[in-house]
C-alpha atoms as a PDB file:
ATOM      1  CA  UNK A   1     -20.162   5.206 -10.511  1.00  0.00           C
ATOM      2  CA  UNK A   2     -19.634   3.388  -7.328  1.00  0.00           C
ATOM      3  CA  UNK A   3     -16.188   3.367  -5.765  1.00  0.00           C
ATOM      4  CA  UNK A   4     -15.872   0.133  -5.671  1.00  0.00           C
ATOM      5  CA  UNK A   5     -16.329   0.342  -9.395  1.00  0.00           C
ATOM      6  CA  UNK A   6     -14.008   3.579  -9.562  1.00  0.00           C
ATOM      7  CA  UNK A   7     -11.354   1.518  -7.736  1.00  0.00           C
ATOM      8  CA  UNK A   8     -11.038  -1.503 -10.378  1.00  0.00           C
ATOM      9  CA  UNK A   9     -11.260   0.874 -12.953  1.00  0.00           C
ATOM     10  CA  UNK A  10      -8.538   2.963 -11.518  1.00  0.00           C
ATOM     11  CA  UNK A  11      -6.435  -0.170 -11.576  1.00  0.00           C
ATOM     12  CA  UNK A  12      -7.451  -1.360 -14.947  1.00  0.00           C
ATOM     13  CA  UNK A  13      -7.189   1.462 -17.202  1.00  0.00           C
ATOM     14  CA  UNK A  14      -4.330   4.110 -14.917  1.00  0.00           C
ATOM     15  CA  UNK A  15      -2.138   1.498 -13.695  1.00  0.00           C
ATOM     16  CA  UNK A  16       1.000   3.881 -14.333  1.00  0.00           C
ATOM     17  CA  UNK A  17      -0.355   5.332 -11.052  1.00  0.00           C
ATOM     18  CA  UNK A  18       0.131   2.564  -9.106  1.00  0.00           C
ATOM     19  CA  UNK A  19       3.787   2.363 -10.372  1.00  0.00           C
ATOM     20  CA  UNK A  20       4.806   5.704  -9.630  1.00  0.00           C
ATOM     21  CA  UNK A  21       2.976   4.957  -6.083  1.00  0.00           C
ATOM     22  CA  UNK A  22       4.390   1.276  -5.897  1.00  0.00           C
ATOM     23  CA  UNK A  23       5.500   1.860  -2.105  1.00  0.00           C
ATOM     24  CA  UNK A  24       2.061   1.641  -1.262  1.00  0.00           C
ATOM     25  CA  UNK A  25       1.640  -2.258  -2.272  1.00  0.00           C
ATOM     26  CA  UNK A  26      -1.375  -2.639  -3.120  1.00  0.00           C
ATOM     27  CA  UNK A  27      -2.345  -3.019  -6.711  1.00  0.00           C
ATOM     28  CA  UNK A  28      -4.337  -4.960  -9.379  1.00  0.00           C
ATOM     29  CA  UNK A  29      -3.059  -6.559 -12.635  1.00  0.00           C
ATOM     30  CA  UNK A  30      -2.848  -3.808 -15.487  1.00  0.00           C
ATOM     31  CA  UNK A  31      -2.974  -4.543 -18.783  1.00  0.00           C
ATOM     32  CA  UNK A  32      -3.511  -1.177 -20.851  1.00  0.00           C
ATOM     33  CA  UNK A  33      -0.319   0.757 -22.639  1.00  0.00           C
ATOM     34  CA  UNK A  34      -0.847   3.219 -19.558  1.00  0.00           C
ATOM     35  CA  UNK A  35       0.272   0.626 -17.343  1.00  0.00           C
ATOM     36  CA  UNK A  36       3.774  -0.442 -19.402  1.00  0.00           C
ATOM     37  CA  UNK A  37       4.412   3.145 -19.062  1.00  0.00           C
ATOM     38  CA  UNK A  38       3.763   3.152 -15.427  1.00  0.00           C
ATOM     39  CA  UNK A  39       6.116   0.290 -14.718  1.00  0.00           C
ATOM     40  CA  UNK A  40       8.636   2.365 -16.867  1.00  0.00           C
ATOM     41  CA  UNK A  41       8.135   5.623 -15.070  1.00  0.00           C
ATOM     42  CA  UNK A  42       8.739   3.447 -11.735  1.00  0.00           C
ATOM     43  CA  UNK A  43      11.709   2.270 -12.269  1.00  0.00           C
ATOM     44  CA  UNK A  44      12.633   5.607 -13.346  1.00  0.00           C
ATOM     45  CA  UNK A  45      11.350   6.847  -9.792  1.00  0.00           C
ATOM     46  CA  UNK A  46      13.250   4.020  -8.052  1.00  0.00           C
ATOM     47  CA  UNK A  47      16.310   4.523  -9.583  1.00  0.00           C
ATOM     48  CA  UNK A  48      16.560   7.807  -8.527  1.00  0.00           C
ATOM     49  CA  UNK A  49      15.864   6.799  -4.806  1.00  0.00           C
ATOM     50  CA  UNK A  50      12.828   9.116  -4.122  1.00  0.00           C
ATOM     51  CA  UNK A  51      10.923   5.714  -2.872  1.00  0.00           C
ATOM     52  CA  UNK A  52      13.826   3.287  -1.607  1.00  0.00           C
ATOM     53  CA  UNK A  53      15.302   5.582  -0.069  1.00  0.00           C
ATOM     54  CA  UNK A  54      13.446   7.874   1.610  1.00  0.00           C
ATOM     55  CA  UNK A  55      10.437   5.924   3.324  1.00  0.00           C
ATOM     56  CA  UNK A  56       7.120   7.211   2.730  1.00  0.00           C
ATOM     57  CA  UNK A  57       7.817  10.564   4.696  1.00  0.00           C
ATOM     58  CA  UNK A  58       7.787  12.699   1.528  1.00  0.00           C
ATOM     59  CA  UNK A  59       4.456  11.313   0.742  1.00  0.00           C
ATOM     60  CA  UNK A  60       2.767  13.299   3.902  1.00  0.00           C
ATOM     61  CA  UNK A  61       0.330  15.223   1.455  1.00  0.00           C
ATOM     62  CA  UNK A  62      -0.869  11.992  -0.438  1.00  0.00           C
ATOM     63  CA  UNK A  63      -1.493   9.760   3.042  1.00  0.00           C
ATOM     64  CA  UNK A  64      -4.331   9.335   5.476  1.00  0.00           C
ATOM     65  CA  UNK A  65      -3.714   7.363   8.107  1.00  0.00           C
ATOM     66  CA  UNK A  66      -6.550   6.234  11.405  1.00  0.00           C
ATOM     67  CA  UNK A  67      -6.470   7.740  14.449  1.00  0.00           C
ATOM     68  CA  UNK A  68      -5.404   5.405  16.918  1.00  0.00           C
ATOM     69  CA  UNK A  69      -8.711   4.630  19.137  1.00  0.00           C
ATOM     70  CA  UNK A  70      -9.021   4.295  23.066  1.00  0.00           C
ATOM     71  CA  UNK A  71      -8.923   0.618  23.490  1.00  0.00           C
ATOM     72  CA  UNK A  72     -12.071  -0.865  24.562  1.00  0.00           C
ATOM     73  CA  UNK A  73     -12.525  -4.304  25.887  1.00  0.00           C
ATOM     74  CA  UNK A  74     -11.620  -6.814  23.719  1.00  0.00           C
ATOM     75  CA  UNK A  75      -9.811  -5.166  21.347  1.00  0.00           C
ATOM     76  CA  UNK A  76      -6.415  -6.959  22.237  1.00  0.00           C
ATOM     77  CA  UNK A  77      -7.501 -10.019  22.083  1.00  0.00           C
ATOM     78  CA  UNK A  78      -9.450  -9.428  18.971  1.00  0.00           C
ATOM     79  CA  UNK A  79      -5.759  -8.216  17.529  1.00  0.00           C
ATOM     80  CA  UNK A  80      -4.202 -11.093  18.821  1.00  0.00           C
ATOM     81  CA  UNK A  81      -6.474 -13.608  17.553  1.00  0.00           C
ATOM     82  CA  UNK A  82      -5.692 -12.220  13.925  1.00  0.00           C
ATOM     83  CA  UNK A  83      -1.882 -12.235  14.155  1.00  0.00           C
ATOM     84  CA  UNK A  84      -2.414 -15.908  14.972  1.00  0.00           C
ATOM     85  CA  UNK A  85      -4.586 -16.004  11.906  1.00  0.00           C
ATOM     86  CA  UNK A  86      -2.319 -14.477   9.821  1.00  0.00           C
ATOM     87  CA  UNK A  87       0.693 -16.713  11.020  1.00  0.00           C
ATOM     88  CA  UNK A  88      -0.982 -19.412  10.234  1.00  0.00           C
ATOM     89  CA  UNK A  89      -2.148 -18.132   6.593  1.00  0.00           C
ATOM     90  CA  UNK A  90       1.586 -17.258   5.755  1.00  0.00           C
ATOM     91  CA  UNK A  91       3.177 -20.616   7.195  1.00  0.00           C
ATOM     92  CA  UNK A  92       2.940 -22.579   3.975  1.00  0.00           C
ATOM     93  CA  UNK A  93       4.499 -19.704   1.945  1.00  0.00           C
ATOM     94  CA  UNK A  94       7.805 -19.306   4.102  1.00  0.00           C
ATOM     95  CA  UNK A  95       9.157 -20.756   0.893  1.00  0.00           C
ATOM     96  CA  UNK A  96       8.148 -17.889  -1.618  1.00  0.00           C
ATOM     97  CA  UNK A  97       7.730 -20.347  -4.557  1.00  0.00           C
ATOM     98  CA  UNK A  98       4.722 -21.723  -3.130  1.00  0.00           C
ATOM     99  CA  UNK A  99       3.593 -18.228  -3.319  1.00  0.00           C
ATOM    100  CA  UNK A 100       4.124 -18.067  -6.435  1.00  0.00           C
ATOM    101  CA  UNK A 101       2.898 -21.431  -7.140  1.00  0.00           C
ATOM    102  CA  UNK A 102      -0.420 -20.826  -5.755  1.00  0.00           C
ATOM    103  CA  UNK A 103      -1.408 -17.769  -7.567  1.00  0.00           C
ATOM    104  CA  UNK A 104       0.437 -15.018  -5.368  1.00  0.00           C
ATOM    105  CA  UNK A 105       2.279 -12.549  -7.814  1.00  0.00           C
ATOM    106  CA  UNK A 106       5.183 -10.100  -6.981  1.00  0.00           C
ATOM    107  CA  UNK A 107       4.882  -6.680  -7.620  1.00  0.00           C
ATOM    108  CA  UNK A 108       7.626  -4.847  -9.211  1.00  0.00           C
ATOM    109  CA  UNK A 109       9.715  -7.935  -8.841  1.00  0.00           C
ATOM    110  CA  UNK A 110      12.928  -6.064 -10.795  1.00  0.00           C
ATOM    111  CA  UNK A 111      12.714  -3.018  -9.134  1.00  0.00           C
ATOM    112  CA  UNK A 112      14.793  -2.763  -5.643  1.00  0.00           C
ATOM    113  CA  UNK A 113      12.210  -2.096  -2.575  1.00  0.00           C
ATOM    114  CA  UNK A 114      12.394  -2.656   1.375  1.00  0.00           C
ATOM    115  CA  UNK A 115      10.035  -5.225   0.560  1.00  0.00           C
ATOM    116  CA  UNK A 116       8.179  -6.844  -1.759  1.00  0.00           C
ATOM    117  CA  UNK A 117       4.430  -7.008  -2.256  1.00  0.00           C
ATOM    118  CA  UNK A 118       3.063 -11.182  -3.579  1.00  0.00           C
ATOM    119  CA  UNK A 119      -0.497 -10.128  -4.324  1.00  0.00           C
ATOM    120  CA  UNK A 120      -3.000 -12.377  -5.038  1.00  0.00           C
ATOM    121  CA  UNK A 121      -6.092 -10.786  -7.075  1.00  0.00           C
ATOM    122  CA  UNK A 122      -8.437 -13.135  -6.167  1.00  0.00           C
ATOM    123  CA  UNK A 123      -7.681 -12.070  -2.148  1.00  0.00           C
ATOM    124  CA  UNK A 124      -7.569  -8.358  -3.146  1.00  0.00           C
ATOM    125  CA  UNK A 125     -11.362  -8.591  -4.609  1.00  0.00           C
ATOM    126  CA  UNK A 126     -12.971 -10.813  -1.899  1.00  0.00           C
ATOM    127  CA  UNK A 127     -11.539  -8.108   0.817  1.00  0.00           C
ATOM    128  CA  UNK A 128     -13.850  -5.727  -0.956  1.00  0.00           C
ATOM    129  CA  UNK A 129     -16.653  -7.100   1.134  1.00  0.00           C
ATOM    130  CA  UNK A 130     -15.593  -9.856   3.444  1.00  0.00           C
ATOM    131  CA  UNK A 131     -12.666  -9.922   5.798  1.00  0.00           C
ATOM    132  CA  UNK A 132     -10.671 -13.566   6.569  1.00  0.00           C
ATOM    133  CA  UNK A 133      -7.529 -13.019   8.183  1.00  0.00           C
ATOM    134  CA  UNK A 134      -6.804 -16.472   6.431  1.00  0.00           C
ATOM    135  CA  UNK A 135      -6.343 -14.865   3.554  1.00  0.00           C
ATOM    136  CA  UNK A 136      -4.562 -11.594   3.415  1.00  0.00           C
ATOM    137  CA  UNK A 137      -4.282  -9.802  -0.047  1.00  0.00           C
ATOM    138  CA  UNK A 138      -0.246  -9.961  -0.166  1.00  0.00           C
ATOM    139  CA  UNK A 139       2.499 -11.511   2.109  1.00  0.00           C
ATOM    140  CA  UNK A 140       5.518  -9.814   2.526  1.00  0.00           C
ATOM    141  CA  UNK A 141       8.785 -10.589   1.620  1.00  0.00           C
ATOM    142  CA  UNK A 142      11.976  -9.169   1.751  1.00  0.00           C
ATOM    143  CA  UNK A 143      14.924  -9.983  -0.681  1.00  0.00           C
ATOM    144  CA  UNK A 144      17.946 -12.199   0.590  1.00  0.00           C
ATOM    145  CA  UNK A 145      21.402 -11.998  -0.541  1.00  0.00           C
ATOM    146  CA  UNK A 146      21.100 -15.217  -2.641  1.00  0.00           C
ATOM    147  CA  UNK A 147      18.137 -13.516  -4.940  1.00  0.00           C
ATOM    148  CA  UNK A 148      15.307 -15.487  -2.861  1.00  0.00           C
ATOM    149  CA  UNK A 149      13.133 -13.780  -0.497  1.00  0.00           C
ATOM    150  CA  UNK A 150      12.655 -14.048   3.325  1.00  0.00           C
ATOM    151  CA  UNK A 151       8.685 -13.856   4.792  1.00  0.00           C
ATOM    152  CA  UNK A 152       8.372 -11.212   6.915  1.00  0.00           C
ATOM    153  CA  UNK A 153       4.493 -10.207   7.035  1.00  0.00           C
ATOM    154  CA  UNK A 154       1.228  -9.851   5.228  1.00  0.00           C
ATOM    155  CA  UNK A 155      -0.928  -6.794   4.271  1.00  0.00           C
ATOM    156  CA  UNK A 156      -5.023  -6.395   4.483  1.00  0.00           C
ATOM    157  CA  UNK A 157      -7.073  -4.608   2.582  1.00  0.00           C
ATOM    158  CA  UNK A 158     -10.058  -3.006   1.942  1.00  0.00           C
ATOM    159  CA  UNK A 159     -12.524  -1.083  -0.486  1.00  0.00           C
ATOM    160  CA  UNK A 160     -11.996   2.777  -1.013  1.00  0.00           C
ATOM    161  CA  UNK A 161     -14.805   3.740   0.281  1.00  0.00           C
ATOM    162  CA  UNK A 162     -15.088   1.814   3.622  1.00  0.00           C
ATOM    163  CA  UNK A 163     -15.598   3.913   6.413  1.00  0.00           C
ATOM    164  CA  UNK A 164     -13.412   3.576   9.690  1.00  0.00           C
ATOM    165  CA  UNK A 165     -15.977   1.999  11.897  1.00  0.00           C
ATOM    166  CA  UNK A 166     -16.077  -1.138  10.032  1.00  0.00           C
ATOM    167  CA  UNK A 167     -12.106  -0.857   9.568  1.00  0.00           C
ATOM    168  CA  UNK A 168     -12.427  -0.977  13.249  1.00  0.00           C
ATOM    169  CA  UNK A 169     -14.680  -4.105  13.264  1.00  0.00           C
ATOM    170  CA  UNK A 170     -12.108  -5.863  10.702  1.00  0.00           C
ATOM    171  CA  UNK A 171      -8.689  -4.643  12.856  1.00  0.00           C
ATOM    172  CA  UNK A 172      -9.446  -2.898  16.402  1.00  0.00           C
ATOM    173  CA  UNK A 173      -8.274   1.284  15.391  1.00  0.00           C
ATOM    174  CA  UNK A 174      -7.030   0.968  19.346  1.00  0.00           C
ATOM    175  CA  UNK A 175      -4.242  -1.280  17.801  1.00  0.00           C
ATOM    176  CA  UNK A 176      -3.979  -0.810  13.731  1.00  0.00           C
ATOM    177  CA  UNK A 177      -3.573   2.059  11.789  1.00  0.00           C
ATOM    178  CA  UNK A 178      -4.805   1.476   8.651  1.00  0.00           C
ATOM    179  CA  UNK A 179      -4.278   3.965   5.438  1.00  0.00           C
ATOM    180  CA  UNK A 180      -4.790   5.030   2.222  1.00  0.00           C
ATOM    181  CA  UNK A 181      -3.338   7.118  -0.655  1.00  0.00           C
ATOM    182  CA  UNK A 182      -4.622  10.256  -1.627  1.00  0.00           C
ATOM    183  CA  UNK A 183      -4.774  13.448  -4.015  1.00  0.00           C
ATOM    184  CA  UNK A 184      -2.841  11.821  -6.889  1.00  0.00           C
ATOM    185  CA  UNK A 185      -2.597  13.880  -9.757  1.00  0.00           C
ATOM    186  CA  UNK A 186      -2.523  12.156 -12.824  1.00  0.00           C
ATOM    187  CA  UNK A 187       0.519  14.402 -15.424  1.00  0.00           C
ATOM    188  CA  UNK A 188      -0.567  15.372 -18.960  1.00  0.00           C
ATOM    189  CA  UNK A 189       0.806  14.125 -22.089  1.00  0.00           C
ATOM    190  CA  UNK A 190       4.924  15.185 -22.601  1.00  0.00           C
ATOM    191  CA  UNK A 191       5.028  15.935 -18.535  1.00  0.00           C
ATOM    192  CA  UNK A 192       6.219  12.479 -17.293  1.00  0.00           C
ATOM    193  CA  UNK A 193       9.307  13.780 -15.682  1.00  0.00           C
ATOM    194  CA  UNK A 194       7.456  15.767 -13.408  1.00  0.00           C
ATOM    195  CA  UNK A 195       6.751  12.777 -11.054  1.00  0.00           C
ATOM    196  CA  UNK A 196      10.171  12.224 -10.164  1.00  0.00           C
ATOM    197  CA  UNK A 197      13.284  13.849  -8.275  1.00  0.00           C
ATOM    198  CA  UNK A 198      12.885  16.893  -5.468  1.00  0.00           C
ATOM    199  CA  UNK A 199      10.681  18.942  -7.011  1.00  0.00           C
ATOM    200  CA  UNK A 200       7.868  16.129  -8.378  1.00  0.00           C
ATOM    201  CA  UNK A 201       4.784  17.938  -9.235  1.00  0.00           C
ATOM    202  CA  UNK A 202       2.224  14.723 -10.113  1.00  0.00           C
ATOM    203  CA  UNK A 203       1.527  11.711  -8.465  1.00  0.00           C
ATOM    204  CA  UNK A 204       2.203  10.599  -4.844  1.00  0.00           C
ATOM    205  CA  UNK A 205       5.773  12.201  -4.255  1.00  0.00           C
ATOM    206  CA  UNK A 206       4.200  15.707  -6.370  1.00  0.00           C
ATOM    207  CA  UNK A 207       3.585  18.813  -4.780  1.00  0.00           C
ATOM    208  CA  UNK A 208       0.149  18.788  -6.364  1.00  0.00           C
ATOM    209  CA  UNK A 209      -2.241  17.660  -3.736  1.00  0.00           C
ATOM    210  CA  UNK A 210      -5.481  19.280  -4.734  1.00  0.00           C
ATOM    211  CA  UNK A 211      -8.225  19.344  -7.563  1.00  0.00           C
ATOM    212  CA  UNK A 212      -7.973  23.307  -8.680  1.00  0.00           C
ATOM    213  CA  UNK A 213      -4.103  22.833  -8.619  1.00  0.00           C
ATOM    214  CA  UNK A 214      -4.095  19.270 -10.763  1.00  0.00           C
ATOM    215  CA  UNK A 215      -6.293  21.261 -13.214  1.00  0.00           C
ATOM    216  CA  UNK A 216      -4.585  23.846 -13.092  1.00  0.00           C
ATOM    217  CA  UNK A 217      -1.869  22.020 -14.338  1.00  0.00           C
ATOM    218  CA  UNK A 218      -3.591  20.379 -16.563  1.00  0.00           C
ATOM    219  CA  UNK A 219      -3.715  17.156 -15.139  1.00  0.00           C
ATOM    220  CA  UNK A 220      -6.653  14.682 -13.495  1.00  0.00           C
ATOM    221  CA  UNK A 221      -7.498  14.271 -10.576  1.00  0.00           C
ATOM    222  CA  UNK A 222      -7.926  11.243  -7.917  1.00  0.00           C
ATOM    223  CA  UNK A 223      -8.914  11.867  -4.803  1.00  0.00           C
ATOM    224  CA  UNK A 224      -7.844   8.358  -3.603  1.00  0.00           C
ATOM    225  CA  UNK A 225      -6.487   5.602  -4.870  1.00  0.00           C
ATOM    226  CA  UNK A 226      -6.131   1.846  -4.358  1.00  0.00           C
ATOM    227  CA  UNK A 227      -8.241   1.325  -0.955  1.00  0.00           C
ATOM    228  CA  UNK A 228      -7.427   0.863   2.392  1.00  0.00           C
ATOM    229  CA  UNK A 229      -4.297  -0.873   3.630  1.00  0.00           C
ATOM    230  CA  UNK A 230      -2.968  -1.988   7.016  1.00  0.00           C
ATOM    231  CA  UNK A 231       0.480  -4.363   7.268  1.00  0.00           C
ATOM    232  CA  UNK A 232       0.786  -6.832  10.288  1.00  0.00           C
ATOM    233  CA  UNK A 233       4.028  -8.747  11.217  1.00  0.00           C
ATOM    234  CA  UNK A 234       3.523 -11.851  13.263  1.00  0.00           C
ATOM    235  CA  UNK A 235       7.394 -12.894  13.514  1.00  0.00           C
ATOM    236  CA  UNK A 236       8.318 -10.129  15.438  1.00  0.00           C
ATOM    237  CA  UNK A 237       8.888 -10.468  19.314  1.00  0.00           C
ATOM    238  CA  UNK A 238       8.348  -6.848  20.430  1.00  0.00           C
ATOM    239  CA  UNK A 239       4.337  -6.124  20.198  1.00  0.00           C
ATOM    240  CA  UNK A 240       5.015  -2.841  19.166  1.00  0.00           C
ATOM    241  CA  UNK A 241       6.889  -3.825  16.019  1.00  0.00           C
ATOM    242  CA  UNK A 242       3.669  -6.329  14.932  1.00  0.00           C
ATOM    243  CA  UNK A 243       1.548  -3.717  13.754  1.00  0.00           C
ATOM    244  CA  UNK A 244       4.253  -1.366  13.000  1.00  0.00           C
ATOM    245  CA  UNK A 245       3.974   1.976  10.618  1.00  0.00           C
ATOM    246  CA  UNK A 246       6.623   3.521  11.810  1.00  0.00           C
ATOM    247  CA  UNK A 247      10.404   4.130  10.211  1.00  0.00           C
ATOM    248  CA  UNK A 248      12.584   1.171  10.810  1.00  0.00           C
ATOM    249  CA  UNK A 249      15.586  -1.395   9.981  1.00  0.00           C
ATOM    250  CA  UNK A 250      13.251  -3.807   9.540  1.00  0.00           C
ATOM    251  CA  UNK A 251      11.995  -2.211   5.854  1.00  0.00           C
ATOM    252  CA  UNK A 252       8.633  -2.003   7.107  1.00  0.00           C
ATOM    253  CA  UNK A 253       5.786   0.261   6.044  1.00  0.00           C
ATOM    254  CA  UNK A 254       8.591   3.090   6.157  1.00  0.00           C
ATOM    255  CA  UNK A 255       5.939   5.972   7.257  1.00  0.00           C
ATOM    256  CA  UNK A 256       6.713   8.780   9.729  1.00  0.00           C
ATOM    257  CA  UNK A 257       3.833   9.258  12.272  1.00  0.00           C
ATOM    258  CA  UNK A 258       5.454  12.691  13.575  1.00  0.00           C
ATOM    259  CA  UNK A 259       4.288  13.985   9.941  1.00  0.00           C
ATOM    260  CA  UNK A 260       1.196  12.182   9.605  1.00  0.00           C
ATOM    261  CA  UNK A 261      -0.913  10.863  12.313  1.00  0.00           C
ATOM    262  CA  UNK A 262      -4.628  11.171  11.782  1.00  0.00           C
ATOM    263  CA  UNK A 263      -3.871  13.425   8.760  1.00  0.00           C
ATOM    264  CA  UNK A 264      -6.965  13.898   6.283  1.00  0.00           C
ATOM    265  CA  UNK A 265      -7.060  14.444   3.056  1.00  0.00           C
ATOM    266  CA  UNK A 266      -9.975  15.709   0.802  1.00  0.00           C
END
């Protein structure tokens, strides 16, 4: 099976893993019973803060995240030319019903998060082998007091298996870091509660982070899930903050680098 293949298939028939990993933001639509009971065991997780509270930190055995490159030439302006891009994808949408109006859907839209993910599929699968910075796989939004939402950024994707040189030709590495999620064990039947609170076994907040230990356990295995990921903020003034992965005010991706930077997974 490809992983391409392995990916939709991942999101089609497991979607409960992409609700116990909903920080990550990237997702497909789910239909199976598996994915109601993801979305159930989310808000579970949610609730009891291990995700909006706590940044993605915690997560430092289920992330990979690209080494930042030495720049070469070209590489700023190459990075510049795509936050223009994206400003000018996510202009129409600062009013999130157009969003919503033109096919972008929110993920997790009861649950309380730093931000919220409007996905639209159709973006998601076309990133599998083409990149447009016209048309990023999700803007980002973050909640306002009144129950709307404010547009704060978009997020790019691509396939699982993508290696980091074309990542690189897509988003310089010398200025993005993009990432993925990794080592997600899937709980057996009756063992649901073991994804949540300080001492999670399964999924991406579990203790669990290889094969021989997720059998052990009886569980299965992932190696990765969803596919590559990077978030890019046009609005903000400070360059550093445009590309930014690191813990903020701003709700952004929420990710230490002191506990992850070019950490791999197998």
């Amino acid at each position: 099976m490809s992983s391409r293949s392995f990916n939709f298939r991942f999101f089609s028939s497991c979607g409960f893993a992409a609700a116990v990993g909903m920080a990550v933001g990237f997702f497909l639509t789910a239909s199976s019973a598996q994915a109601e009971d993801g979305l159930q065991a989310g808000q579970q997780n949610m609730a009891s803060g291990n995700i909006s509270g706590g940044g993605m930190a915690h997560m430092s055995g289920h992330m990979y995240m690209t080494t930042l490159r030495t720049p070469n030439a070209g590489d700023q302006q190459k990075a510049d030319a795509i936050v223009a891009a994206a400003k000018e994808a996510m202009e129409p949408y600062r009013d999130y019903r157009k969003a919503l109006a033109d096919g972008y859907e929110i993920f997790l839209q009861n649950i309380p998060q730093p931000q919220y993910h409007f996905t639209k599929t159709e973006y998601a699968r076309a990133a599998w082998t083409h990149f447009d910075p016209l048309k990023p796989t999700s803007l980002l939004y973050k909640k306002t007091a009144d129950s709307g939402y404010t547009l704060v950024g978009a997020m790019y994707t691509d396939r699982v298996d993508a290696n980091e040189d074309e990542l690189n030709d897509r988003i310089p590495l010398s200025i993005a870091r993009w990432h993925q999620h990794t080592n997600f064990c899937k709980a057996p039947a009756g063992q649901k509660a073991a994804y949540f609170g300080p001492d999670a076994k399964f999924g991406l907040l579990g203790s669990i982070t290889t094969r021989e230990s997720c059998e052990a356990e009886g569980g299965v295995f992932f190696p990765h899930i969803f596919g590559w990921m990077v978030h890019v903020y046009p609005y903000e003034s400070d360059p550093k903050r445009i590309w930014s992965t690191d813990d903020d005010d701003q709700g952004h991706d929420n990710m230490d680098h002191s506990m992850m930077p070019g950490m791999k997974m197998n």
